[in-house]
PDB file of N, CA and C in Angstrom:
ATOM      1  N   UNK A   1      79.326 110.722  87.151  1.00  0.00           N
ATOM      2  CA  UNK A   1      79.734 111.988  86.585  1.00  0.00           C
ATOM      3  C   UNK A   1      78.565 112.638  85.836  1.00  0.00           C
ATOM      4  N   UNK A   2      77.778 111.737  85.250  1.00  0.00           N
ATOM      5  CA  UNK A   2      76.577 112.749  84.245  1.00  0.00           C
ATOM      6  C   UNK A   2      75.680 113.083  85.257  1.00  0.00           C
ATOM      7  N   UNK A   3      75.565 112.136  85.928  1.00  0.00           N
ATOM      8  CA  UNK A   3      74.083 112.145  87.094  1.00  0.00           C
ATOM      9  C   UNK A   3      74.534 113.326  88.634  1.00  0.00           C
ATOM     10  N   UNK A   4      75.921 113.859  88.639  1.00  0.00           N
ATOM     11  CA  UNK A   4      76.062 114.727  89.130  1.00  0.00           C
ATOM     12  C   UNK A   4      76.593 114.126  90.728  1.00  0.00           C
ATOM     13  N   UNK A   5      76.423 112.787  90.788  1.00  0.00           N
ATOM     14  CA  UNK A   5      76.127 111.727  92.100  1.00  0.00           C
ATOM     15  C   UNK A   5      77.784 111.250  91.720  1.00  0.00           C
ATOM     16  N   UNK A   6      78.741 111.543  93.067  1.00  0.00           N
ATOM     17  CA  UNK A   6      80.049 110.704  92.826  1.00  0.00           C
ATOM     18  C   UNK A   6      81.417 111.923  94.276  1.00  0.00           C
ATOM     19  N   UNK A   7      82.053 111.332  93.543  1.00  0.00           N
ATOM     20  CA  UNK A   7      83.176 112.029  94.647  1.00  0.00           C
ATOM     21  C   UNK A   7      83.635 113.095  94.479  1.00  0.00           C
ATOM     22  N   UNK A   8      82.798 114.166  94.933  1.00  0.00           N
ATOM     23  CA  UNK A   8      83.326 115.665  94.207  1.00  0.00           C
ATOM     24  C   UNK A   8      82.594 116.524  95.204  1.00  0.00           C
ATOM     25  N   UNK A   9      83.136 117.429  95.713  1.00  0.00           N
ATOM     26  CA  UNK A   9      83.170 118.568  96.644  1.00  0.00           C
ATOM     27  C   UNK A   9      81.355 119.213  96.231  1.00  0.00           C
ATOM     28  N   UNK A  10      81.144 118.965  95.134  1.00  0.00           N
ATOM     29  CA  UNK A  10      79.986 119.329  95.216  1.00  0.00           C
ATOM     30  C   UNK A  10      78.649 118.702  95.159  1.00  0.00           C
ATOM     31  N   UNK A  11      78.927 117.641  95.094  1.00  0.00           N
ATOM     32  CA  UNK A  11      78.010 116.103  96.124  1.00  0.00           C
ATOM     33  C   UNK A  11      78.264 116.429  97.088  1.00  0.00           C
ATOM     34  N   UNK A  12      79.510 116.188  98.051  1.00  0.00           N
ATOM     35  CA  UNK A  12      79.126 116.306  99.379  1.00  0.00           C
ATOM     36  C   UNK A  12      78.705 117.460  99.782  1.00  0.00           C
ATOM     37  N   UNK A  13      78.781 118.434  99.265  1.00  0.00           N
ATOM     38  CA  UNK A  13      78.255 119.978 100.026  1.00  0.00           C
ATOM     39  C   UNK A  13      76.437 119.689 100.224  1.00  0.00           C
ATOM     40  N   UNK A  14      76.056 118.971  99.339  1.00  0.00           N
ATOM     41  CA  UNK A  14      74.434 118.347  99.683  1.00  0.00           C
ATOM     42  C   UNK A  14      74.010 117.532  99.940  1.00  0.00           C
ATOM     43  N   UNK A  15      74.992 116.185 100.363  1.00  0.00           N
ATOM     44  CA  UNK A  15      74.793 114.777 100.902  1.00  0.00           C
ATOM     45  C   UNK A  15      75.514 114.614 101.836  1.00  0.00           C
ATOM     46  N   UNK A  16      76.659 115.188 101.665  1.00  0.00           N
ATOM     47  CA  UNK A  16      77.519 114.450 102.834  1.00  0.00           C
ATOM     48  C   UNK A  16      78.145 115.441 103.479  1.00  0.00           C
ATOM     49  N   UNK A  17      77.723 116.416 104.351  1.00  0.00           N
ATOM     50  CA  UNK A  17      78.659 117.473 104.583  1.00  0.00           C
ATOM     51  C   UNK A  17      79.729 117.460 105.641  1.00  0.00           C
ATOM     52  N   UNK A  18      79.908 116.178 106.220  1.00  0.00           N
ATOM     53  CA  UNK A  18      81.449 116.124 106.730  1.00  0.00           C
ATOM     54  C   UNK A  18      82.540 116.289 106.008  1.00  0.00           C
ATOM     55  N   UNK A  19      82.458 116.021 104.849  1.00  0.00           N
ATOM     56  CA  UNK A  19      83.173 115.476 103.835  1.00  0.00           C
ATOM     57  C   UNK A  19      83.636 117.136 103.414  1.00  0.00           C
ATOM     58  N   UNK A  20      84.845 117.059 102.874  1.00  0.00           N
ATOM     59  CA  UNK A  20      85.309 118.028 102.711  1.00  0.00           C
ATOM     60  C   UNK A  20      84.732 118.780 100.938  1.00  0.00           C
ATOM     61  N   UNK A  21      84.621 120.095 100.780  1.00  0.00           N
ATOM     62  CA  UNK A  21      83.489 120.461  99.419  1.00  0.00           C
ATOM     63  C   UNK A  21      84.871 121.047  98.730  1.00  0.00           C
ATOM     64  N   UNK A  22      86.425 121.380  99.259  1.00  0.00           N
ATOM     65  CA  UNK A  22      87.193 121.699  98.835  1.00  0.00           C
ATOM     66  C   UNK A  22      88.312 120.652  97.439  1.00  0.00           C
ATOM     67  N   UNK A  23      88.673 121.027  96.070  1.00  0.00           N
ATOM     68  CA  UNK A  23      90.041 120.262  95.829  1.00  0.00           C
ATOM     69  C   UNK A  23      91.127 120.072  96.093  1.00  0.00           C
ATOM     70  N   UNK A  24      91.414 118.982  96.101  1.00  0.00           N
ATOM     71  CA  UNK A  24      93.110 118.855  96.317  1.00  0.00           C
ATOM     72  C   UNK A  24      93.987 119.788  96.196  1.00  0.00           C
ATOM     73  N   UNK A  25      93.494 120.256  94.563  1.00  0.00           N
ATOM     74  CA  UNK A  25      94.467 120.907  93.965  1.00  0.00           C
ATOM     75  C   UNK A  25      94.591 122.643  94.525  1.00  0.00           C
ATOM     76  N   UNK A  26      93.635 122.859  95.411  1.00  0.00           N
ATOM     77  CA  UNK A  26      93.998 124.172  95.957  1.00  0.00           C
ATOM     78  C   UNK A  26      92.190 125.051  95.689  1.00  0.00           C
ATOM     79  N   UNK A  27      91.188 124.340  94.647  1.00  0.00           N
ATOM     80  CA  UNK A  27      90.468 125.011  94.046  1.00  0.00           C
ATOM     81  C   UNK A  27      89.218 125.061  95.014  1.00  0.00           C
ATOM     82  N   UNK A  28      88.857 126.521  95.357  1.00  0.00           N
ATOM     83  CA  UNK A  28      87.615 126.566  96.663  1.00  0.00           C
ATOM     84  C   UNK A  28      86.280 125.422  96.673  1.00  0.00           C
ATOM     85  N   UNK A  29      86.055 125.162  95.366  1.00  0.00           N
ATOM     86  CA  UNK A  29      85.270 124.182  95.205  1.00  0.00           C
ATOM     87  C   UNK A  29      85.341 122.906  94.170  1.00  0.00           C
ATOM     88  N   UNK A  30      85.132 121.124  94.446  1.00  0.00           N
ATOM     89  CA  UNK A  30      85.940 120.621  93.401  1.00  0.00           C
ATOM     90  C   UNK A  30      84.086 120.163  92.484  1.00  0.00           C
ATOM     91  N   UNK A  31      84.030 120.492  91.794  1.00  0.00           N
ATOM     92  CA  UNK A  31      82.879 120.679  91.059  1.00  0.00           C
ATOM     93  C   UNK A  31      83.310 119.754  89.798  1.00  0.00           C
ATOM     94  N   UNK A  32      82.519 118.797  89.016  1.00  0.00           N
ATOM     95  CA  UNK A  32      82.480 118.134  87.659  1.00  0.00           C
ATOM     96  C   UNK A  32      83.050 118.958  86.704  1.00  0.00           C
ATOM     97  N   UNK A  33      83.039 120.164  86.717  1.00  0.00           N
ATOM     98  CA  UNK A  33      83.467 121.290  85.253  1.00  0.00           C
ATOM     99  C   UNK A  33      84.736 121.275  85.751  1.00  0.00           C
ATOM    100  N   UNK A  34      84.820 121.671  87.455  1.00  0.00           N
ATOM    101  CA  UNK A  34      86.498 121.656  87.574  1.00  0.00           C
ATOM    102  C   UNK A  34      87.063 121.012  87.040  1.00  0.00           C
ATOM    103  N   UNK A  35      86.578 119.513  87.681  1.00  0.00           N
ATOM    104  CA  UNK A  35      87.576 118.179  87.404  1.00  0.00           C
ATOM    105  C   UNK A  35      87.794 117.770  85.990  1.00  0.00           C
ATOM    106  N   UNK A  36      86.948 117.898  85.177  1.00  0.00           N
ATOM    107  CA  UNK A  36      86.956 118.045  84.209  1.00  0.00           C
ATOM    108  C   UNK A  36      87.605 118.958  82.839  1.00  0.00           C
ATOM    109  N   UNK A  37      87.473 120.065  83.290  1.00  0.00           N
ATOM    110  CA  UNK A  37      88.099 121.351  82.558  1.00  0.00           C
ATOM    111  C   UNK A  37      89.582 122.114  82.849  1.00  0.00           C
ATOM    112  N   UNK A  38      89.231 122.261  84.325  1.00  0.00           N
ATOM    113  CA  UNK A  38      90.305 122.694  84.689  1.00  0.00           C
ATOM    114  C   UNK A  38      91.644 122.273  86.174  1.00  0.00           C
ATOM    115  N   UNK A  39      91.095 121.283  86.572  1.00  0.00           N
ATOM    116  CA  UNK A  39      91.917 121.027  87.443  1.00  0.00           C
ATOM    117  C   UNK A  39      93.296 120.468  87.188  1.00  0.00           C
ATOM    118  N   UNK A  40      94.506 120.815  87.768  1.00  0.00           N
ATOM    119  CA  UNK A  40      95.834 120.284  87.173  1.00  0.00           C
ATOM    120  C   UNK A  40      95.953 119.351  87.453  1.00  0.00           C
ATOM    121  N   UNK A  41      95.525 118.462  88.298  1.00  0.00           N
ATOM    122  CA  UNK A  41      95.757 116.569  88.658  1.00  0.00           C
ATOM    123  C   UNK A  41      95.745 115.719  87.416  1.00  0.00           C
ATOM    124  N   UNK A  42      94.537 116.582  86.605  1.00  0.00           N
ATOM    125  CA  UNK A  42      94.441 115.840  85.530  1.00  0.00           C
ATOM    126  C   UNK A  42      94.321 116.171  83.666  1.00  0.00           C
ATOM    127  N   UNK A  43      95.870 117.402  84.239  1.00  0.00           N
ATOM    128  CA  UNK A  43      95.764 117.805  83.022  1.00  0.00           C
ATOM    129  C   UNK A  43      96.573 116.948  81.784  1.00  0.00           C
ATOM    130  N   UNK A  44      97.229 116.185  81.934  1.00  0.00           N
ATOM    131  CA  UNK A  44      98.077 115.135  81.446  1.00  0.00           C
ATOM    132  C   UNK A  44      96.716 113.978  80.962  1.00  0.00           C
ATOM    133  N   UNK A  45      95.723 113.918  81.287  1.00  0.00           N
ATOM    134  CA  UNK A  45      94.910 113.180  80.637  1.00  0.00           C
ATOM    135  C   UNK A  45      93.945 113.910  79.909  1.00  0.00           C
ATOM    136  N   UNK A  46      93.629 115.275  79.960  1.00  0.00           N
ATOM    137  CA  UNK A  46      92.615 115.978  78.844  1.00  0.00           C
ATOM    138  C   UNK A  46      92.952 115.796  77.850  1.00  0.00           C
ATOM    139  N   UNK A  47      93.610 115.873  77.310  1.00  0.00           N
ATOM    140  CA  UNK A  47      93.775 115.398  75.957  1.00  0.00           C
ATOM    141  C   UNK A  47      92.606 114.200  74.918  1.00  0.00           C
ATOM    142  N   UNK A  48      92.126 113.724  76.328  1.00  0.00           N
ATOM    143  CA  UNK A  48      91.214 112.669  75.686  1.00  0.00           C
ATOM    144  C   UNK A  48      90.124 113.664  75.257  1.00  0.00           C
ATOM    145  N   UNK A  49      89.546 114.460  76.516  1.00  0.00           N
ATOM    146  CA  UNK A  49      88.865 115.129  76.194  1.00  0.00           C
ATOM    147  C   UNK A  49      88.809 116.021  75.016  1.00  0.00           C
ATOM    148  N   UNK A  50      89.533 116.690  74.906  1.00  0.00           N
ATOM    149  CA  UNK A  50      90.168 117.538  73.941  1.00  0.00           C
ATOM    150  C   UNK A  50      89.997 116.865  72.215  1.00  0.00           C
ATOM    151  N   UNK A  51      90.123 115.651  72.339  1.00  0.00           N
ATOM    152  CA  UNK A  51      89.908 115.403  71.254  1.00  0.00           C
ATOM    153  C   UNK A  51      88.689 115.183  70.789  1.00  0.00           C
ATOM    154  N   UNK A  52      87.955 115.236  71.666  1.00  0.00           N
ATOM    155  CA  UNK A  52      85.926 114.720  71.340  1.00  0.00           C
ATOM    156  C   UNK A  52      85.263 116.338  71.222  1.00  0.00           C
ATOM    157  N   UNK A  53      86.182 117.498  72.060  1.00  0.00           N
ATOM    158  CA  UNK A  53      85.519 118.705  72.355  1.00  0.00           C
ATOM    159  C   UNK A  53      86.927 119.811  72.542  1.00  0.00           C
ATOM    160  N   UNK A  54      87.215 120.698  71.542  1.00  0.00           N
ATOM    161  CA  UNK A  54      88.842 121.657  71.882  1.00  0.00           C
ATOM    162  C   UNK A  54      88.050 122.251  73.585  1.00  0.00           C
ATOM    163  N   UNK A  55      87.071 123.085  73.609  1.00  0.00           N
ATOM    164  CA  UNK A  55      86.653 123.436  75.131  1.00  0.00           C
ATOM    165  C   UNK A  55      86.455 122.542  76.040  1.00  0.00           C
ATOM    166  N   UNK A  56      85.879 121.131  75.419  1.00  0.00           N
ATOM    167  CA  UNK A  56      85.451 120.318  76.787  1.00  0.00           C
ATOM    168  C   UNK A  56      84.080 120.717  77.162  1.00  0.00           C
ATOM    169  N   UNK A  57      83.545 120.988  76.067  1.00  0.00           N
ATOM    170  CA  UNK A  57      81.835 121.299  76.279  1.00  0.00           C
ATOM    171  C   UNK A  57      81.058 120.204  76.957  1.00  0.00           C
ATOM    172  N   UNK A  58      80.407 120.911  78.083  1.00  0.00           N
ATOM    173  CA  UNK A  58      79.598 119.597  78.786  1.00  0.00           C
ATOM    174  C   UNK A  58      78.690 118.633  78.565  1.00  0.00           C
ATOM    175  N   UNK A  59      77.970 119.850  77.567  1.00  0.00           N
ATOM    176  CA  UNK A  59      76.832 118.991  76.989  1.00  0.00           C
ATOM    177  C   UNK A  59      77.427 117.851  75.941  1.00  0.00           C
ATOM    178  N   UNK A  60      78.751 118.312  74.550  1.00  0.00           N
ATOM    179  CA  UNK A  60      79.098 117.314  74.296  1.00  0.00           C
ATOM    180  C   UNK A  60      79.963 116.247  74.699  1.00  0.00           C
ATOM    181  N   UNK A  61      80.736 116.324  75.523  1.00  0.00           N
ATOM    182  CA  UNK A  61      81.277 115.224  76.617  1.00  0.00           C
ATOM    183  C   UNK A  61      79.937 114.377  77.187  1.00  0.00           C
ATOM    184  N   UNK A  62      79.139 114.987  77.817  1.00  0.00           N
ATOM    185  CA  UNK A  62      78.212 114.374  78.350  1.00  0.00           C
ATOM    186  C   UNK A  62      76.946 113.553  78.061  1.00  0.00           C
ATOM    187  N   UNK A  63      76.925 114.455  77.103  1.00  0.00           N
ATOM    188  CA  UNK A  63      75.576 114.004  75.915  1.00  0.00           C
ATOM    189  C   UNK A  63      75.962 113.451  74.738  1.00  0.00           C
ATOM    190  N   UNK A  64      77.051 113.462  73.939  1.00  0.00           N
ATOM    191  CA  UNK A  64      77.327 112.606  73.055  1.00  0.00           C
ATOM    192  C   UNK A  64      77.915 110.784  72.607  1.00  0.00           C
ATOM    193  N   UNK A  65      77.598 110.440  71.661  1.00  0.00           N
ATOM    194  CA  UNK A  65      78.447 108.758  71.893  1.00  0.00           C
ATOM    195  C   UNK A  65      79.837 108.962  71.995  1.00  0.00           C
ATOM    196  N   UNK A  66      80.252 110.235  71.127  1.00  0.00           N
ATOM    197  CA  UNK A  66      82.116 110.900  71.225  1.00  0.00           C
ATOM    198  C   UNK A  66      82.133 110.540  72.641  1.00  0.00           C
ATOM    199  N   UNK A  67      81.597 111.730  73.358  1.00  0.00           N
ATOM    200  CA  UNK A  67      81.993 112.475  74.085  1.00  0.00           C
ATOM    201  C   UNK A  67      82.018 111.420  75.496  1.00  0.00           C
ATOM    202  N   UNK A  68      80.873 110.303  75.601  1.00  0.00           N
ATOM    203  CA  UNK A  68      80.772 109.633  76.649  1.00  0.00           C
ATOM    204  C   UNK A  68      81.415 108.469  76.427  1.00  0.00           C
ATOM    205  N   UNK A  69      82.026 108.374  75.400  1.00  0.00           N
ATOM    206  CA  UNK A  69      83.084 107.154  75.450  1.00  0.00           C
ATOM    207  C   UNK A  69      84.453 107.594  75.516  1.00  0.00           C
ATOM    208  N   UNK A  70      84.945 109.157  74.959  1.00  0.00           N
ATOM    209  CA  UNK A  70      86.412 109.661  75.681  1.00  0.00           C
ATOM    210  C   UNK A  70      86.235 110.176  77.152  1.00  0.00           C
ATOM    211  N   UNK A  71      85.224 110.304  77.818  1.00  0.00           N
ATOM    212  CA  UNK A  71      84.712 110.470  79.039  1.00  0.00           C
ATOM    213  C   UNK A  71      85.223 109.067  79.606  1.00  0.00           C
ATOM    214  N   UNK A  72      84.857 108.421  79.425  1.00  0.00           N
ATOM    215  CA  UNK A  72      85.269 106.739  80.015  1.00  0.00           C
ATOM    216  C   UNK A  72      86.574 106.318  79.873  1.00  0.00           C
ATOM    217  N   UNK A  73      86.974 106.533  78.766  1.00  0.00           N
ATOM    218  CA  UNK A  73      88.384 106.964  79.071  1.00  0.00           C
ATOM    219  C   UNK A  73      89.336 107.513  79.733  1.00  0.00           C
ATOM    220  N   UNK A  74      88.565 108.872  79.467  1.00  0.00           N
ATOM    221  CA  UNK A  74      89.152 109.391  80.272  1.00  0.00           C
ATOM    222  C   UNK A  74      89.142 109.439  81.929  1.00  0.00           C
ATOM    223  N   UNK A  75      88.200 108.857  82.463  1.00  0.00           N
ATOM    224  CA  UNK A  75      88.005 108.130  83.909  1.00  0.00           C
ATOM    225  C   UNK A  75      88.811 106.934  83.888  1.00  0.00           C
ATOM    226  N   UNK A  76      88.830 105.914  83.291  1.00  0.00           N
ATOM    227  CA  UNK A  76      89.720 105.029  83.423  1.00  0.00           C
ATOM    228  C   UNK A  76      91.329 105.468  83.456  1.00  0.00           C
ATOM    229  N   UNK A  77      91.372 106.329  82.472  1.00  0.00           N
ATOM    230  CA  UNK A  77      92.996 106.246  83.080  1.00  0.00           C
ATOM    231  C   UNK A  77      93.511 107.215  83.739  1.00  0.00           C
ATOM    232  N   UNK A  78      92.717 108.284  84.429  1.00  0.00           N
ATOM    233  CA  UNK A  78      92.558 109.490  85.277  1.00  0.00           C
ATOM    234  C   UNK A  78      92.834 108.909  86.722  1.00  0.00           C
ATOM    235  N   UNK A  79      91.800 108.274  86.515  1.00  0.00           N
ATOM    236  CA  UNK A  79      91.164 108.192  88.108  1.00  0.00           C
ATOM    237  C   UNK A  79      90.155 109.145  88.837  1.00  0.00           C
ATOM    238  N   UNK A  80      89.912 110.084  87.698  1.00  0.00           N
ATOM    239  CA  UNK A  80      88.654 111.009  88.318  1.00  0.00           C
ATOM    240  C   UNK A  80      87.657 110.353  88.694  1.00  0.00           C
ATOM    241  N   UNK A  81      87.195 111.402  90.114  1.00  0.00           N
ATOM    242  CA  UNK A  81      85.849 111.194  90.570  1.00  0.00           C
ATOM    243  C   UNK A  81      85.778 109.723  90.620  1.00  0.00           C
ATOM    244  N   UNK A  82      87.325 109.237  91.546  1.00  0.00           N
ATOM    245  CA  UNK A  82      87.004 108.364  92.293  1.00  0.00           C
ATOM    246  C   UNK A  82      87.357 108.502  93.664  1.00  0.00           C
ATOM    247  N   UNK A  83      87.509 107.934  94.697  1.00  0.00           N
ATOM    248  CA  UNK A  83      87.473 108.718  96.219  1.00  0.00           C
ATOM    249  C   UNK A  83      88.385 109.477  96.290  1.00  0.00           C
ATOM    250  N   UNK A  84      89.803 108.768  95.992  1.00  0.00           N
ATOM    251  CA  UNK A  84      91.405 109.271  96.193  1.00  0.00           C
ATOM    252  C   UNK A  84      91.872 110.309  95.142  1.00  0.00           C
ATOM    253  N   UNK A  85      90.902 110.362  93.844  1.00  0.00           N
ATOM    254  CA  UNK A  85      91.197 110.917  92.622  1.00  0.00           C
ATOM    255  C   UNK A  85      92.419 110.267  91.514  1.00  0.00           C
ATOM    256  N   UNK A  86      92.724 109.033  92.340  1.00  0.00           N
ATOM    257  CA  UNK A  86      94.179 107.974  91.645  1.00  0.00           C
ATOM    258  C   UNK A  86      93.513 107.023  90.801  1.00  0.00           C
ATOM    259  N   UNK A  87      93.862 106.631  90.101  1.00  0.00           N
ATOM    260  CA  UNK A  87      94.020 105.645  88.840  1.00  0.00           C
ATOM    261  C   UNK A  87      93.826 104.821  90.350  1.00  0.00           C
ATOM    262  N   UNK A  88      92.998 103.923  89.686  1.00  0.00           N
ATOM    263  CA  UNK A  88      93.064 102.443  90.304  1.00  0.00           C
ATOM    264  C   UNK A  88      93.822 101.551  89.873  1.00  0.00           C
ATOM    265  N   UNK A  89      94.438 100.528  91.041  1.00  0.00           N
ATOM    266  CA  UNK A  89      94.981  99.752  91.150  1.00  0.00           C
ATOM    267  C   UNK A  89      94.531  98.561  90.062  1.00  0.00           C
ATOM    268  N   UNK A  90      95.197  98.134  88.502  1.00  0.00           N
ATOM    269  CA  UNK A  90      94.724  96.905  87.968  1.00  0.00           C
ATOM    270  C   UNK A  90      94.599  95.834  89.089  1.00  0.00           C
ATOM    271  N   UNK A  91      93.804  94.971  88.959  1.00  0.00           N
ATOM    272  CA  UNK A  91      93.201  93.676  89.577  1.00  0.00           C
ATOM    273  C   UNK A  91      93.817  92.488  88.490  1.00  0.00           C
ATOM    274  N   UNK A  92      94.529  91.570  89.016  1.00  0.00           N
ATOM    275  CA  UNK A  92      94.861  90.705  88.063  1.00  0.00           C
ATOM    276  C   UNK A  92      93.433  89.848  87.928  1.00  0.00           C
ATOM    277  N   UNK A  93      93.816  89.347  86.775  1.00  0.00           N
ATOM    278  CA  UNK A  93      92.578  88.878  85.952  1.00  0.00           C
ATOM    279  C   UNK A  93      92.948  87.424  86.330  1.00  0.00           C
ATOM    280  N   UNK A  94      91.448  86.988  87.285  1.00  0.00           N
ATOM    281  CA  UNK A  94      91.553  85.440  87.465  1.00  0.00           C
ATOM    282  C   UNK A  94      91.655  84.808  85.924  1.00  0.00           C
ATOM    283  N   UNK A  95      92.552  83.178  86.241  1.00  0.00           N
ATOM    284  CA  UNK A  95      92.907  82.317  85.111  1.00  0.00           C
ATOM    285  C   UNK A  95      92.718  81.311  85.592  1.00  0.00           C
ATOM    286  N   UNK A  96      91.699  80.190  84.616  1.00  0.00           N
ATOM    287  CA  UNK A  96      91.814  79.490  84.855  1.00  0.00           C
ATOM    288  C   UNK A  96      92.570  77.642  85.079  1.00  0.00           C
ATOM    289  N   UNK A  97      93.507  78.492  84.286  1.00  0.00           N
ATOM    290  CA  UNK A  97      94.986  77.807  84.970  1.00  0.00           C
ATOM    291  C   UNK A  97      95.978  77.931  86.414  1.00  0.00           C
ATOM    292  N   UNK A  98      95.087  78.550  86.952  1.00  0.00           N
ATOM    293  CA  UNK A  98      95.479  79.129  87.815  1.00  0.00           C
ATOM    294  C   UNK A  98      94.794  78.966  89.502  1.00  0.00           C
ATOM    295  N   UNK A  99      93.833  78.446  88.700  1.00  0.00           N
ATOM    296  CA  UNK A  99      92.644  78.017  89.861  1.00  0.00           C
ATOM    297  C   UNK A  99      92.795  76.567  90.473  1.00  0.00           C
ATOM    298  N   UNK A 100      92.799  76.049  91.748  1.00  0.00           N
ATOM    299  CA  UNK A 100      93.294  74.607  92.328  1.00  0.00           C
ATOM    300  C   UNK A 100      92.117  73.942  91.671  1.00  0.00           C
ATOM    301  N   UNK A 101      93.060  72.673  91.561  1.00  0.00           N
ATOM    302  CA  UNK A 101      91.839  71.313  91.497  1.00  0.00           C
ATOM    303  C   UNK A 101      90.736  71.294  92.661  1.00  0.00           C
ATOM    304  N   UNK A 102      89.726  70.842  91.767  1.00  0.00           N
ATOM    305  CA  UNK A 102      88.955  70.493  92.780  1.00  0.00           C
ATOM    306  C   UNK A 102      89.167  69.484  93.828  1.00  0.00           C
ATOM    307  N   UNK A 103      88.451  69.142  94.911  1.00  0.00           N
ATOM    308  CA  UNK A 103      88.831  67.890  95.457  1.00  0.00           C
ATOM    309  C   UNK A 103      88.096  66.498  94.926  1.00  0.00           C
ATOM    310  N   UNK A 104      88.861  65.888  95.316  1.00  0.00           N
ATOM    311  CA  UNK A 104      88.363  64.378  94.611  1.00  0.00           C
ATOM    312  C   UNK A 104      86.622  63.929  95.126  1.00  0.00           C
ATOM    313  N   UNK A 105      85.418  63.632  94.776  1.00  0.00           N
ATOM    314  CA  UNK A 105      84.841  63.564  95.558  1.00  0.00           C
ATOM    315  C   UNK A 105      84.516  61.826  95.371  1.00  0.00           C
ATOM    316  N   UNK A 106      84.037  61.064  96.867  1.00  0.00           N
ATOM    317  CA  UNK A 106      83.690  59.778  97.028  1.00  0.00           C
ATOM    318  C   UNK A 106      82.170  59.631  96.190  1.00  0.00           C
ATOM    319  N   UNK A 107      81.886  60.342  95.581  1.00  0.00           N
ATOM    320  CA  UNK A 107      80.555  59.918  94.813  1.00  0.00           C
ATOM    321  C   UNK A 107      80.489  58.608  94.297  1.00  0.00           C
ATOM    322  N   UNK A 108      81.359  57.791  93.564  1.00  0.00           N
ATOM    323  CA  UNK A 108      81.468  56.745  93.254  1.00  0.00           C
ATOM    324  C   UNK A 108      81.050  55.523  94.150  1.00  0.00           C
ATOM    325  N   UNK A 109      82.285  55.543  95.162  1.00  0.00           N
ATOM    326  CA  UNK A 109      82.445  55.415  96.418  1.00  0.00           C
ATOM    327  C   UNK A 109      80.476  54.716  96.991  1.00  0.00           C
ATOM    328  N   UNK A 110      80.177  56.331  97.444  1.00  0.00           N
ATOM    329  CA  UNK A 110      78.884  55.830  98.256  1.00  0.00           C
ATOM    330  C   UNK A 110      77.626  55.269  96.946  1.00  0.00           C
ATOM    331  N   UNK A 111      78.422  55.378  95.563  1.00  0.00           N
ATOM    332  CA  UNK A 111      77.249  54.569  94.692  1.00  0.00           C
ATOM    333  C   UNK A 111      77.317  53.107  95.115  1.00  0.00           C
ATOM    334  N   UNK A 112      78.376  52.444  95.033  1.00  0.00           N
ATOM    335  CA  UNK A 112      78.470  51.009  95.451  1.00  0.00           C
ATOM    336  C   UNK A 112      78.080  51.170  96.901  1.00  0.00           C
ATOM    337  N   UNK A 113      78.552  51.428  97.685  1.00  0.00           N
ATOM    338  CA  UNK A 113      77.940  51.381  99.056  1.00  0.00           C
ATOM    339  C   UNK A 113      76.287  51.196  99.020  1.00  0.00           C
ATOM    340  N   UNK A 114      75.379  51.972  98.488  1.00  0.00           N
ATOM    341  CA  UNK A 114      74.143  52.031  98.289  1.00  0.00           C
ATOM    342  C   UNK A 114      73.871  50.228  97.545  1.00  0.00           C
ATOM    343  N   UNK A 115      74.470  50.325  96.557  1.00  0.00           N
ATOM    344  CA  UNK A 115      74.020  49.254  95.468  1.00  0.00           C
ATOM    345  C   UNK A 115      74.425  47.833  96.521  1.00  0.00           C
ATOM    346  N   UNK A 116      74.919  48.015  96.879  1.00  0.00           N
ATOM    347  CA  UNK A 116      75.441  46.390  98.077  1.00  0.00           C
ATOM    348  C   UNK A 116      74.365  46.328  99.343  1.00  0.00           C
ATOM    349  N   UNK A 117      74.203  47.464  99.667  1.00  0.00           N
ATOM    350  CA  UNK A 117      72.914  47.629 100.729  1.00  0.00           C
ATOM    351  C   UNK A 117      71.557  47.295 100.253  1.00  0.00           C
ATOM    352  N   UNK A 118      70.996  47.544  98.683  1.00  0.00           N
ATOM    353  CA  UNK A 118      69.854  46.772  98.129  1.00  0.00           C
ATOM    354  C   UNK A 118      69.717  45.422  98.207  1.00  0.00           C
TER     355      UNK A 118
END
């Protein structure tokens, strides 16, 4: 999102131009300020924004410690400017109670084997 590099209509209009340069949401072009400022997919999560910046100023969203940590936020529970534009799927968190035994190994085993062969 800062580096301008990600899933947004206006990356692909200069990298990838199969790719469609249009938003979901109806808007001729889906641009970082869109997704950010004004698009309705994700107006139920500005609020994060909103609280680091009332406009959603780019430079301070972008350039500040506020602004780039309710930014992260606000990607995490958005799902902006990721392919589908959806919240990702949580990943359950490996446990290691949860993980099989190892298998038994004959190490022992081929120590005596060795030691009887001396």
């Amino acid at each position: 999102c800062r580096t301008g590099h990600g899933f947004l209509g206006a990356y692909y209009s200069q990298f990838v131009p199969s790719e469609r340069v249009d938003c979901p949401c109806g808007a001729a072009s889906q641009t970082r300020q869109h997704i950010l400022q004004d698009c309705p997919r994700y107006e139920h999560h500005r609020h994060i924004l909103t609280a680091v910046s009332d406009v959603i100023d780019l430079p301070t969203i972008l350039g500040t410690v506020e602004g780039i940590a309710a930014l992260g936020t606000f990607l995490h529970e958005s799902g902006a400017f990721t392919k589908t534009g959806e919240k990702r799927a949580q990943r359950a968190r490996a446990r290691w109670e949860d993980e099989p035994e190892p298998p038994e190994s004959d190490e022992e085993d081929d120590d005596e084997d060795d030691e009887e062969g001396d």
